[in-house]
C-alpha atoms as a PDB file:
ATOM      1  CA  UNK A   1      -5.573  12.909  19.574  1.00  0.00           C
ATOM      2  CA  UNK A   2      -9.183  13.838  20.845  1.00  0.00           C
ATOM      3  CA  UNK A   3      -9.533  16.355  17.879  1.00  0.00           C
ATOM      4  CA  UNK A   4      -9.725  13.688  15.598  1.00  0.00           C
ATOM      5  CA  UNK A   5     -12.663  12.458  17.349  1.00  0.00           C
ATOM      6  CA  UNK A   6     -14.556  15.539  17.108  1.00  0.00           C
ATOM      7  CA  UNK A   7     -16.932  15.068  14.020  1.00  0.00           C
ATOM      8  CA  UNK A   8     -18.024  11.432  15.351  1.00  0.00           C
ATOM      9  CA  UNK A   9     -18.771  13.425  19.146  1.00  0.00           C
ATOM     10  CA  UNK A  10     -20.492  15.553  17.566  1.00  0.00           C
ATOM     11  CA  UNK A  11     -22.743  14.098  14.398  1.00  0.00           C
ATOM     12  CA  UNK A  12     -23.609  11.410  17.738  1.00  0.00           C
ATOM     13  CA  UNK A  13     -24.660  13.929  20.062  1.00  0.00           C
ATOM     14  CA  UNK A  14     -26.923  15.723  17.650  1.00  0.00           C
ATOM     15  CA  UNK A  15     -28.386  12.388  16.701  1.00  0.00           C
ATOM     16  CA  UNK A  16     -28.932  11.249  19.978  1.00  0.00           C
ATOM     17  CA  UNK A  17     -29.707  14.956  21.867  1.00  0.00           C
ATOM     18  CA  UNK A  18     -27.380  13.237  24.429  1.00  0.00           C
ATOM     19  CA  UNK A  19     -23.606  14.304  25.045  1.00  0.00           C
ATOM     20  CA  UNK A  20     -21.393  11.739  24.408  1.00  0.00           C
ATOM     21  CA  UNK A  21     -19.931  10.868  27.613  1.00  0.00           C
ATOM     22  CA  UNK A  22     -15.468  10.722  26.840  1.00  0.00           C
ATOM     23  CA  UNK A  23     -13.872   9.439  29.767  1.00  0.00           C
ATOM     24  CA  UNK A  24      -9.644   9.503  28.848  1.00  0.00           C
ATOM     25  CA  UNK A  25      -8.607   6.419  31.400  1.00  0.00           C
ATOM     26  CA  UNK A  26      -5.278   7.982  32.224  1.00  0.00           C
ATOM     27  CA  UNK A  27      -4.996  11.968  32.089  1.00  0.00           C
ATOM     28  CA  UNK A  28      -2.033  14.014  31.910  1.00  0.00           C
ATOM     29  CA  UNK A  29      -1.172  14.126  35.272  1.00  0.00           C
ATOM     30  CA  UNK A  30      -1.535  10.019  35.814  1.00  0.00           C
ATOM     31  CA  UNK A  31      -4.891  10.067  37.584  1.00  0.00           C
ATOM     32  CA  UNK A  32      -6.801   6.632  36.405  1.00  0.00           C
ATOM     33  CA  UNK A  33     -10.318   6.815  35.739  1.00  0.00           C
ATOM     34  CA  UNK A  34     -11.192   2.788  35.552  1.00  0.00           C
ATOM     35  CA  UNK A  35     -13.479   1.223  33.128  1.00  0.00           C
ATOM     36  CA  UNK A  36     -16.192   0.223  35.672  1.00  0.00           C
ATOM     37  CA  UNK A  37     -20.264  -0.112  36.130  1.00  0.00           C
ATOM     38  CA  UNK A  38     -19.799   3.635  37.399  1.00  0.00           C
ATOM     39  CA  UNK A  39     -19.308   4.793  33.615  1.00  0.00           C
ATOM     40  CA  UNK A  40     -21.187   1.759  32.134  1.00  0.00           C
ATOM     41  CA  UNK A  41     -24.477   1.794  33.772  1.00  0.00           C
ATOM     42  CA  UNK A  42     -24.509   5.514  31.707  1.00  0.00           C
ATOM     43  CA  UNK A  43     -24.296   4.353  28.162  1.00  0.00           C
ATOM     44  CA  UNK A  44     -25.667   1.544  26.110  1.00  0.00           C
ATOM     45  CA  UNK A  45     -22.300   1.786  23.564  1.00  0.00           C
ATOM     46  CA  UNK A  46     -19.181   1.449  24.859  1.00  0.00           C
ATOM     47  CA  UNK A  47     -15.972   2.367  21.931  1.00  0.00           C
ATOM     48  CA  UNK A  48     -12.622   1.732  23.817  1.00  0.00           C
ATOM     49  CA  UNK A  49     -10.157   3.501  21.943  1.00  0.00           C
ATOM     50  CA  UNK A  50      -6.837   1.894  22.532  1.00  0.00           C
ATOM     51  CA  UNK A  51      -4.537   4.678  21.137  1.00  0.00           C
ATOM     52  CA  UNK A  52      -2.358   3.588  24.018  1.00  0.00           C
ATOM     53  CA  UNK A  53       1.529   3.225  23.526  1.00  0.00           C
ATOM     54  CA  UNK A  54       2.743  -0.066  24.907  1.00  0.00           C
ATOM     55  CA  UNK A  55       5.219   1.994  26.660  1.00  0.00           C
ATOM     56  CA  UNK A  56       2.647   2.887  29.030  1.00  0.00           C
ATOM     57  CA  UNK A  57       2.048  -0.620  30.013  1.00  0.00           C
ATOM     58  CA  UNK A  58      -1.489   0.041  30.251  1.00  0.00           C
ATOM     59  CA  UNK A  59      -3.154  -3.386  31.649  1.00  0.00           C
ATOM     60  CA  UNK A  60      -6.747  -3.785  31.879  1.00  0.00           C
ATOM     61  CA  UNK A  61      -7.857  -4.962  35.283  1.00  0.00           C
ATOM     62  CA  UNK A  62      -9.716  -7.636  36.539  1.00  0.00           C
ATOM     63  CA  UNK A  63     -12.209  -5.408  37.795  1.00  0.00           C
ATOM     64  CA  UNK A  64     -12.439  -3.507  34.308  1.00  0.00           C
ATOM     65  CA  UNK A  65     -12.928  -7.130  32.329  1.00  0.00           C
ATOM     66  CA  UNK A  66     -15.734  -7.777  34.806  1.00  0.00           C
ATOM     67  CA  UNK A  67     -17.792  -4.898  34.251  1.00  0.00           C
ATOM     68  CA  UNK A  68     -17.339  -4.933  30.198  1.00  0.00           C
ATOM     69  CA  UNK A  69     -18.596  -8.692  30.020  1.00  0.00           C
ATOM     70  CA  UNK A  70     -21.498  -7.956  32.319  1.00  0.00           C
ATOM     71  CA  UNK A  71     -22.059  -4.850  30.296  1.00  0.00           C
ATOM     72  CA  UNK A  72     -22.313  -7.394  27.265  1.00  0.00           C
ATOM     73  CA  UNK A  73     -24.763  -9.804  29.364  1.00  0.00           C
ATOM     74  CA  UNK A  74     -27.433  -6.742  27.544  1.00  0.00           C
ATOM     75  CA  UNK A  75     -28.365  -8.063  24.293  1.00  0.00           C
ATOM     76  CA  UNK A  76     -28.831  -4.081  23.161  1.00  0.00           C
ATOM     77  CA  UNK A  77     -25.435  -3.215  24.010  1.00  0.00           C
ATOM     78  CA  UNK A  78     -22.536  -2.497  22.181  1.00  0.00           C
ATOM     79  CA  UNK A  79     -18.865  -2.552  22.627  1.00  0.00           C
ATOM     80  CA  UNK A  80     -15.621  -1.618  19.942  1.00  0.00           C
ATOM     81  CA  UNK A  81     -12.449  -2.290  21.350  1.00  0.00           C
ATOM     82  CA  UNK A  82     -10.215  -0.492  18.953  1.00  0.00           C
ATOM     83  CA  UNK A  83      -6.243  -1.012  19.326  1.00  0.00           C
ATOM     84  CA  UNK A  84      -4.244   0.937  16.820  1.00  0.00           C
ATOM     85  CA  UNK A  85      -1.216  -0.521  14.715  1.00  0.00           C
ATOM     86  CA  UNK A  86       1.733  -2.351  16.025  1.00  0.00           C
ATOM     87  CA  UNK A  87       4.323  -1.569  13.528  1.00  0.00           C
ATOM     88  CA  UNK A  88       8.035  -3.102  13.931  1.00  0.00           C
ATOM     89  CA  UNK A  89       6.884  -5.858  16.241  1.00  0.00           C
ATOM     90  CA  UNK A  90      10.627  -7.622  16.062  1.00  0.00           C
ATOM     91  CA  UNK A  91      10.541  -9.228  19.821  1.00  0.00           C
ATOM     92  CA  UNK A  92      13.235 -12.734  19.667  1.00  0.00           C
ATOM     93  CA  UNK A  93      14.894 -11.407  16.334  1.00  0.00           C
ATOM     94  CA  UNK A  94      18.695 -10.783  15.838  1.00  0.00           C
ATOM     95  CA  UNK A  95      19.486  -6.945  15.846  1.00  0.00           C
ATOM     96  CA  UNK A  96      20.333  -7.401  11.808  1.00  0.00           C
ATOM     97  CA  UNK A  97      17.118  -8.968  11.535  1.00  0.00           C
ATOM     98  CA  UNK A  98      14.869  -6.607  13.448  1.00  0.00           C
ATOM     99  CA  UNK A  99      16.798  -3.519  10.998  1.00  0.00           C
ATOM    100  CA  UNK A 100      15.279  -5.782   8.035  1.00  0.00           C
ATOM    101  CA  UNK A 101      12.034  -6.311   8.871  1.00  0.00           C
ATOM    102  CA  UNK A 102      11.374  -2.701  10.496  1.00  0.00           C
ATOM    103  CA  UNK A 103      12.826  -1.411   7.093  1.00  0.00           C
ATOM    104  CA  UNK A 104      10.166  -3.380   5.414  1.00  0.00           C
ATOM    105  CA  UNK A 105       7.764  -1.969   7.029  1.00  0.00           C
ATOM    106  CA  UNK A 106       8.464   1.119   7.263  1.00  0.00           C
ATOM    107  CA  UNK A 107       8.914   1.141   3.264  1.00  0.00           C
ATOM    108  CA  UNK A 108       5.629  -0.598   3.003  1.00  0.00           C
ATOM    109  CA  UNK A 109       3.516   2.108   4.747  1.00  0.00           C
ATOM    110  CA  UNK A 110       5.726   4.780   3.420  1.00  0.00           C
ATOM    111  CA  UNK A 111       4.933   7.385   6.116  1.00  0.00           C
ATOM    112  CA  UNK A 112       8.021   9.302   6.992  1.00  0.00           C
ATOM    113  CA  UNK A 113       6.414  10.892   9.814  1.00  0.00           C
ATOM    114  CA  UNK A 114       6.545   8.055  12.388  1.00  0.00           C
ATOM    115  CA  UNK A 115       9.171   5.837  13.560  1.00  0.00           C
ATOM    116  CA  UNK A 116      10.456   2.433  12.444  1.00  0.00           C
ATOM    117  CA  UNK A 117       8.814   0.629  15.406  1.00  0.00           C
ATOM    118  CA  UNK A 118       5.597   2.425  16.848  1.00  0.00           C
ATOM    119  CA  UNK A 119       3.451   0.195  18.840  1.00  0.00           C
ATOM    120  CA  UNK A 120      -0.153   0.805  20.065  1.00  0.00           C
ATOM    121  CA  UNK A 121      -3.133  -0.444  21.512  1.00  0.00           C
ATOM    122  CA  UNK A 122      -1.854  -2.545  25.000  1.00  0.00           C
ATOM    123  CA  UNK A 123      -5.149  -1.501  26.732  1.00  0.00           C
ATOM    124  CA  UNK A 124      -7.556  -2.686  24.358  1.00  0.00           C
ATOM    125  CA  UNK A 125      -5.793  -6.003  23.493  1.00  0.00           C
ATOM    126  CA  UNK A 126      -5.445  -7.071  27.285  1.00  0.00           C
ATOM    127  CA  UNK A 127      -9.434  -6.128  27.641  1.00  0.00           C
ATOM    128  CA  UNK A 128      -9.914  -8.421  24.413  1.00  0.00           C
ATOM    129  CA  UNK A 129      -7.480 -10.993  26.169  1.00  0.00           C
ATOM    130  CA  UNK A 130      -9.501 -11.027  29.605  1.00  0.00           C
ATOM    131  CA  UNK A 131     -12.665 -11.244  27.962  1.00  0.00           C
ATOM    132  CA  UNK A 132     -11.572 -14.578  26.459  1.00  0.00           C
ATOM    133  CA  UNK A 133     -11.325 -13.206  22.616  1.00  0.00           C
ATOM    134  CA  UNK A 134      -7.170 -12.200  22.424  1.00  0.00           C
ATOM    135  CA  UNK A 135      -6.133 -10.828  18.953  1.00  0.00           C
ATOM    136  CA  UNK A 136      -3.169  -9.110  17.468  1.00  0.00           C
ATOM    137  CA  UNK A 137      -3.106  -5.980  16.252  1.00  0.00           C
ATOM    138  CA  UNK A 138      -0.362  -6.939  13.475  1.00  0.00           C
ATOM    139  CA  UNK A 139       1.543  -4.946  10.873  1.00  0.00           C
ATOM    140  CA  UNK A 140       0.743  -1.475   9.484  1.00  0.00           C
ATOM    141  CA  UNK A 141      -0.504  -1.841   6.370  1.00  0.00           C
ATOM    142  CA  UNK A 142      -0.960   0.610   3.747  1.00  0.00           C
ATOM    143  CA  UNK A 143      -4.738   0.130   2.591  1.00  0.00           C
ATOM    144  CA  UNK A 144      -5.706   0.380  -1.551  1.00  0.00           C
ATOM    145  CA  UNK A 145      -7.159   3.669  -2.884  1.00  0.00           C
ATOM    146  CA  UNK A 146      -9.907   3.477  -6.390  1.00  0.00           C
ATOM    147  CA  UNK A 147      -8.655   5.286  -9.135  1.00  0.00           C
ATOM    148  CA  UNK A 148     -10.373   8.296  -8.076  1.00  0.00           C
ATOM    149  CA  UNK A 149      -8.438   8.879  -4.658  1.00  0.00           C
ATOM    150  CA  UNK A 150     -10.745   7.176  -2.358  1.00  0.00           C
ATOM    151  CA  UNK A 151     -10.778   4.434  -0.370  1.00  0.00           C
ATOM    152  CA  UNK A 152     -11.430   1.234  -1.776  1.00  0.00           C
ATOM    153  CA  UNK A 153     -14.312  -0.824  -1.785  1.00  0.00           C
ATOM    154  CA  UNK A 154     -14.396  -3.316   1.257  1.00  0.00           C
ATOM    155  CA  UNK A 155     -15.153  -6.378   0.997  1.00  0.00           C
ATOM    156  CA  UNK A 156     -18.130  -6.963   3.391  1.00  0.00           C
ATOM    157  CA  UNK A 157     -19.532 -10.433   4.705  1.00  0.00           C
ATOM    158  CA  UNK A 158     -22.934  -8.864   4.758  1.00  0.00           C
ATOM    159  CA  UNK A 159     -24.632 -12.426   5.737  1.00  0.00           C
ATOM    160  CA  UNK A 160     -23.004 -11.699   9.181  1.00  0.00           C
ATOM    161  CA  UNK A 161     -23.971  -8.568   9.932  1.00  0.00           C
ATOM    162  CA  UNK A 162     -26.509  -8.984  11.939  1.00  0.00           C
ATOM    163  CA  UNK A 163     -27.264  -5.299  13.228  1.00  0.00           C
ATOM    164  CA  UNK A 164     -26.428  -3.949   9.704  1.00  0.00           C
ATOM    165  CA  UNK A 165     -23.779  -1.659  11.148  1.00  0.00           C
ATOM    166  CA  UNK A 166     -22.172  -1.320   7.578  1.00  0.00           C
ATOM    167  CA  UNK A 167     -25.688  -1.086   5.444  1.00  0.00           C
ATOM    168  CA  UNK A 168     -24.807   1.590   3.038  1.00  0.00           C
ATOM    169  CA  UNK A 169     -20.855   1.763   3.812  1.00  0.00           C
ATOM    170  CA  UNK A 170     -18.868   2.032   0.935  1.00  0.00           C
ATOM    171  CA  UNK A 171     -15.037   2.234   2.437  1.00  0.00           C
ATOM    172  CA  UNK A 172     -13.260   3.089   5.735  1.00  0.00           C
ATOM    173  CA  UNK A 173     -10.165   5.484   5.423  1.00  0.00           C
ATOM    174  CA  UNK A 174      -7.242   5.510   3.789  1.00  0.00           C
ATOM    175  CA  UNK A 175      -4.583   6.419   6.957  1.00  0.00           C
ATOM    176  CA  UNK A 176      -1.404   5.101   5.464  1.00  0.00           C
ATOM    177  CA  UNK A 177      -0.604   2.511   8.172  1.00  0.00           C
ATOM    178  CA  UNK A 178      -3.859  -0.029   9.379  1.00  0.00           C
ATOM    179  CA  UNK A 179      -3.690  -3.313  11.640  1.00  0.00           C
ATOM    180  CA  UNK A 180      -4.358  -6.717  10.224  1.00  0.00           C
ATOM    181  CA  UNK A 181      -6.635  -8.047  13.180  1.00  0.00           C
ATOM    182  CA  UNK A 182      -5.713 -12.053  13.725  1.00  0.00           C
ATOM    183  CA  UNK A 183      -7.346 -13.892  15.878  1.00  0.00           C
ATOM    184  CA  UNK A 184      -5.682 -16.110  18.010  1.00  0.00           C
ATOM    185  CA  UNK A 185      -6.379 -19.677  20.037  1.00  0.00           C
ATOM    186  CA  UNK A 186     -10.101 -20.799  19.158  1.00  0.00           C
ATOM    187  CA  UNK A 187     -11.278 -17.439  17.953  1.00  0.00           C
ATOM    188  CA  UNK A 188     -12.193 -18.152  14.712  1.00  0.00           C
ATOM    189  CA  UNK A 189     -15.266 -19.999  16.674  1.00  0.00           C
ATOM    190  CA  UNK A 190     -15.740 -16.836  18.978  1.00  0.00           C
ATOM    191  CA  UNK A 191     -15.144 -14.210  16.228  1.00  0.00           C
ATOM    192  CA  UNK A 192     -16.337 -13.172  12.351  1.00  0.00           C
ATOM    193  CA  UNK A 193     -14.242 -11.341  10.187  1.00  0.00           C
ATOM    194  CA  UNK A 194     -17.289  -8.977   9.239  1.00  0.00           C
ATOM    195  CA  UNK A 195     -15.360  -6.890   6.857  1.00  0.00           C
ATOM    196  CA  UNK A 196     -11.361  -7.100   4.715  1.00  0.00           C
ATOM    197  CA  UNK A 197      -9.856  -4.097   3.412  1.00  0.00           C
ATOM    198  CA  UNK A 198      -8.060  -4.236   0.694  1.00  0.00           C
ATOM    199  CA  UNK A 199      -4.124  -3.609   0.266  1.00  0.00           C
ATOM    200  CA  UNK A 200      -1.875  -1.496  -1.913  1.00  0.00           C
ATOM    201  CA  UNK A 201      -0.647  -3.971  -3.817  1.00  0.00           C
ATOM    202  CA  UNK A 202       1.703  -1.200  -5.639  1.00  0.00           C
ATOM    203  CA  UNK A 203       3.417  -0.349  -2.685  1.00  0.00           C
ATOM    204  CA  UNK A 204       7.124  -1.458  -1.630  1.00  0.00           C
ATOM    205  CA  UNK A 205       6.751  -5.239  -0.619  1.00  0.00           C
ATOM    206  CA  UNK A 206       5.478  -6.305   2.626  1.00  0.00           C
ATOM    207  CA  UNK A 207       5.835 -10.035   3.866  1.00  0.00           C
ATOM    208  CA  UNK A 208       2.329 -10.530   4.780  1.00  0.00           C
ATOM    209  CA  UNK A 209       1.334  -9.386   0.996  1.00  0.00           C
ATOM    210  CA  UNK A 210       4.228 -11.702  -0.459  1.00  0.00           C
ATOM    211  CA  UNK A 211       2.006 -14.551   1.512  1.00  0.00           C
ATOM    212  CA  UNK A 212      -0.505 -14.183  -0.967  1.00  0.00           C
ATOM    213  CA  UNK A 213      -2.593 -11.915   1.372  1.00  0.00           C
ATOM    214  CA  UNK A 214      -4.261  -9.071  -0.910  1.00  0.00           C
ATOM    215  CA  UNK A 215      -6.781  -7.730   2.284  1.00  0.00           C
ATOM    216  CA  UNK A 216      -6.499  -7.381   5.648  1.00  0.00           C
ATOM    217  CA  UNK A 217      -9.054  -8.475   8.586  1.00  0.00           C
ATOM    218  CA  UNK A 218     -10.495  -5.258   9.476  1.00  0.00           C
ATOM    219  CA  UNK A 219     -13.322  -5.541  11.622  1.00  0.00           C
ATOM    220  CA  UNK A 220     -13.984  -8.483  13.555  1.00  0.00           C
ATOM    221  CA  UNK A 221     -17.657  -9.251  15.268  1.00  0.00           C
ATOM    222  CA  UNK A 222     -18.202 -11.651  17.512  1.00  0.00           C
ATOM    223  CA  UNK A 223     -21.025 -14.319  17.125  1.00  0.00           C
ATOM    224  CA  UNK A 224     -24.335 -14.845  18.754  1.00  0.00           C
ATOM    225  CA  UNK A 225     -22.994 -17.508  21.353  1.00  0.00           C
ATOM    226  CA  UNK A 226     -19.939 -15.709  22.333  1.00  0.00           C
ATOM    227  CA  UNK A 227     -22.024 -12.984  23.674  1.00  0.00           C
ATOM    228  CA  UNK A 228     -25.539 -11.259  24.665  1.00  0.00           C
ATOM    229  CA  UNK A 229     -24.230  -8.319  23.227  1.00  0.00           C
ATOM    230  CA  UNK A 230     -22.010  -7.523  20.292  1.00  0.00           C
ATOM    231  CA  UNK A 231     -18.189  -7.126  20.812  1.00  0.00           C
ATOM    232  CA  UNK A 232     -16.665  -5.702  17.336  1.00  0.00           C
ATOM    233  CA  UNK A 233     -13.149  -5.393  17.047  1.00  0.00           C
ATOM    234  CA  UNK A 234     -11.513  -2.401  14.538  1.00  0.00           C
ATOM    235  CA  UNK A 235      -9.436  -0.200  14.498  1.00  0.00           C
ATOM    236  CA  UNK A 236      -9.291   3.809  16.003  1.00  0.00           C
ATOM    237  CA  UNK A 237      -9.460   5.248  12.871  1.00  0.00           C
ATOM    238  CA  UNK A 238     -13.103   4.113  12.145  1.00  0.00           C
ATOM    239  CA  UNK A 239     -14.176   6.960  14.758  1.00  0.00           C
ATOM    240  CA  UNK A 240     -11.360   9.671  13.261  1.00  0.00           C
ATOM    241  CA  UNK A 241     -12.207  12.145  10.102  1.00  0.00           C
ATOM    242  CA  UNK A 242      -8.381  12.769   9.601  1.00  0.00           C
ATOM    243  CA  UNK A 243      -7.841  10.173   6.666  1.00  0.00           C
ATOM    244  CA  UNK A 244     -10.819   9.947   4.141  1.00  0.00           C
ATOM    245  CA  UNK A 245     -13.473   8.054   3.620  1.00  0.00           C
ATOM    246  CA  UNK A 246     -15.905  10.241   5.644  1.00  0.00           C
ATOM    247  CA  UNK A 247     -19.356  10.030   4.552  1.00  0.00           C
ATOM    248  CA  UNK A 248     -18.784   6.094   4.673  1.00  0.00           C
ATOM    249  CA  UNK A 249     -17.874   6.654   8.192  1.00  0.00           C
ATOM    250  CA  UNK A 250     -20.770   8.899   8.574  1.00  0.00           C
ATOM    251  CA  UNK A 251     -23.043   6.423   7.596  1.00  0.00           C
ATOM    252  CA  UNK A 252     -21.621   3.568   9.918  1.00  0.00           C
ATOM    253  CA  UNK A 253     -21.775   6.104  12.242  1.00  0.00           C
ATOM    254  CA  UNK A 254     -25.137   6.883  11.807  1.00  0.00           C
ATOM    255  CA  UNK A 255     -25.468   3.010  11.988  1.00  0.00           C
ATOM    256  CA  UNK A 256     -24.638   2.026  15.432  1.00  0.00           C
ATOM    257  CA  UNK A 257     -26.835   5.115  16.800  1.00  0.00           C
ATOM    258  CA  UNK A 258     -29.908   4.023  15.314  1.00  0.00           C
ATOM    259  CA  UNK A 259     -29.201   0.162  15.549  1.00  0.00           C
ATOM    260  CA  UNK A 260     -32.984  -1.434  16.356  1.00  0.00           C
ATOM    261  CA  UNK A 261     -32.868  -3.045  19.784  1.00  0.00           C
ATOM    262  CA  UNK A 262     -32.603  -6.544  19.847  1.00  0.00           C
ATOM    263  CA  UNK A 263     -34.292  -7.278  23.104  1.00  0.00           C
END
């Protein structure tokens, strides 16, 4: 997956005239690198790409919690925790049921390329769970295009964005299969929906949509009191240029690098 990465590495390290440190927390031949004040003490934004299949039963530590929320005691630091979908959830159904609702889905998105259950992102969501903010990574839904093949407009809460990460950002991507992020417990006190993406609304019915829900929660922030730093939750694909939307992404990009300090 790192080559979809490659255009955010490198439009950041010409930016910055500093490498972008990648760190992959589990390599090919099982060696763990941890999350810790090692790699933290290095970088002033930290993007946790949770491309992880649950199948891995990758766990964040103790340790690793500890050293993100003191990395977020810094009022100038940053941190995206970015779990991919979790399509075909069907945990406590009946096997007939489970065939439904994974055919659902699987209609919805309408990519034949991946399987009816394909479930991502355990890292990321246990970091978000020690760090006292859980969510869900729900569904896979297939986002709206405008009429001429891009993505469509989000729908931005630009009151709440206080560093003005999406100043200038049009759209997101258009990969055929994006999380709703819901936030669970008291986290709608502890976390801001800074930005919905809108849904295809003309493809094969999906049971969230036939709740009446026409966008998704796509990035979350989380508010001044919850802490120093910011904490945004959203998903991989805002760091990938495999699925449209890219000078949008550029700009947010471009964004978080040049963020004013706060401190």
């Amino acid at each position: 997956m790192k080559p979809n990465y490659t255009a955010f590495v490198e439009q950041t390290g010409a930016a910055t005239g500093t490498a972008v440190l990648e760190v992959e927390r589990v390599d090919d031949s099982g060696e763990l690198t941890p999350l810790d004040g090692a790699i933290l003490e290095r970088v002033d934004t930290l993007i946790v790409v949770s491309f992880d299949s649950l199948r891995t039963g990758q766990q964040a530590s103790g340790a690793e919690a500890d050293a993100v929320r003191r990395f977020l005691d810094n009022p100038d630091h940053l941190v995206f925790v970015c779990p991919h979908h979790n399509i075909g959830e069907a945990s406590n159904l009946s096997d007939s049921e489970r065939l439904q609702l994974q055919e659902t889905a699987f209609l919805h998105h309408g990519d034949r390329t991946i399987p009816p259950q394909q479930r991502f992102g355990g890292f990321g969501r246990s970091l978000l769970a020690a760090l006292g903010v859980p969510v869900e990574n729900r569904f896979g839904l297939h986002p709206a295009a405008a009429p001429d093949g891009s993505p469509a407009l989000l729908e931005i809460g630009t009151a709440l964005d206080r560093l003005k990460l999406l100043a200038g950002v049009m759209n997101f991507n258009l990969h055929p299969h994006l999380p709703h992020f819901a936030r669970l417990g008291d986290d709608a006190v502890k976390l801001d929906v800074l930005a919905r993406q809108a849904i295809d609304l003309t493809a094969p019915p999906h049971p969230f949509v036939e709740d009446g829900h026409t966008t998704f929660d796509a990035p979350l922030q989380s508010r001044p009191e919850t802490f120093a730093g910011a904490l945004l939750i959203g998903d991989a694909t805002l760091w990938s240029s495999t699925a449209g939307g890219l000078d949008s992404l550029r700009r947010f990009w471009t964004n978080v690098v040049e963020r004013p300090a706060r401190s």
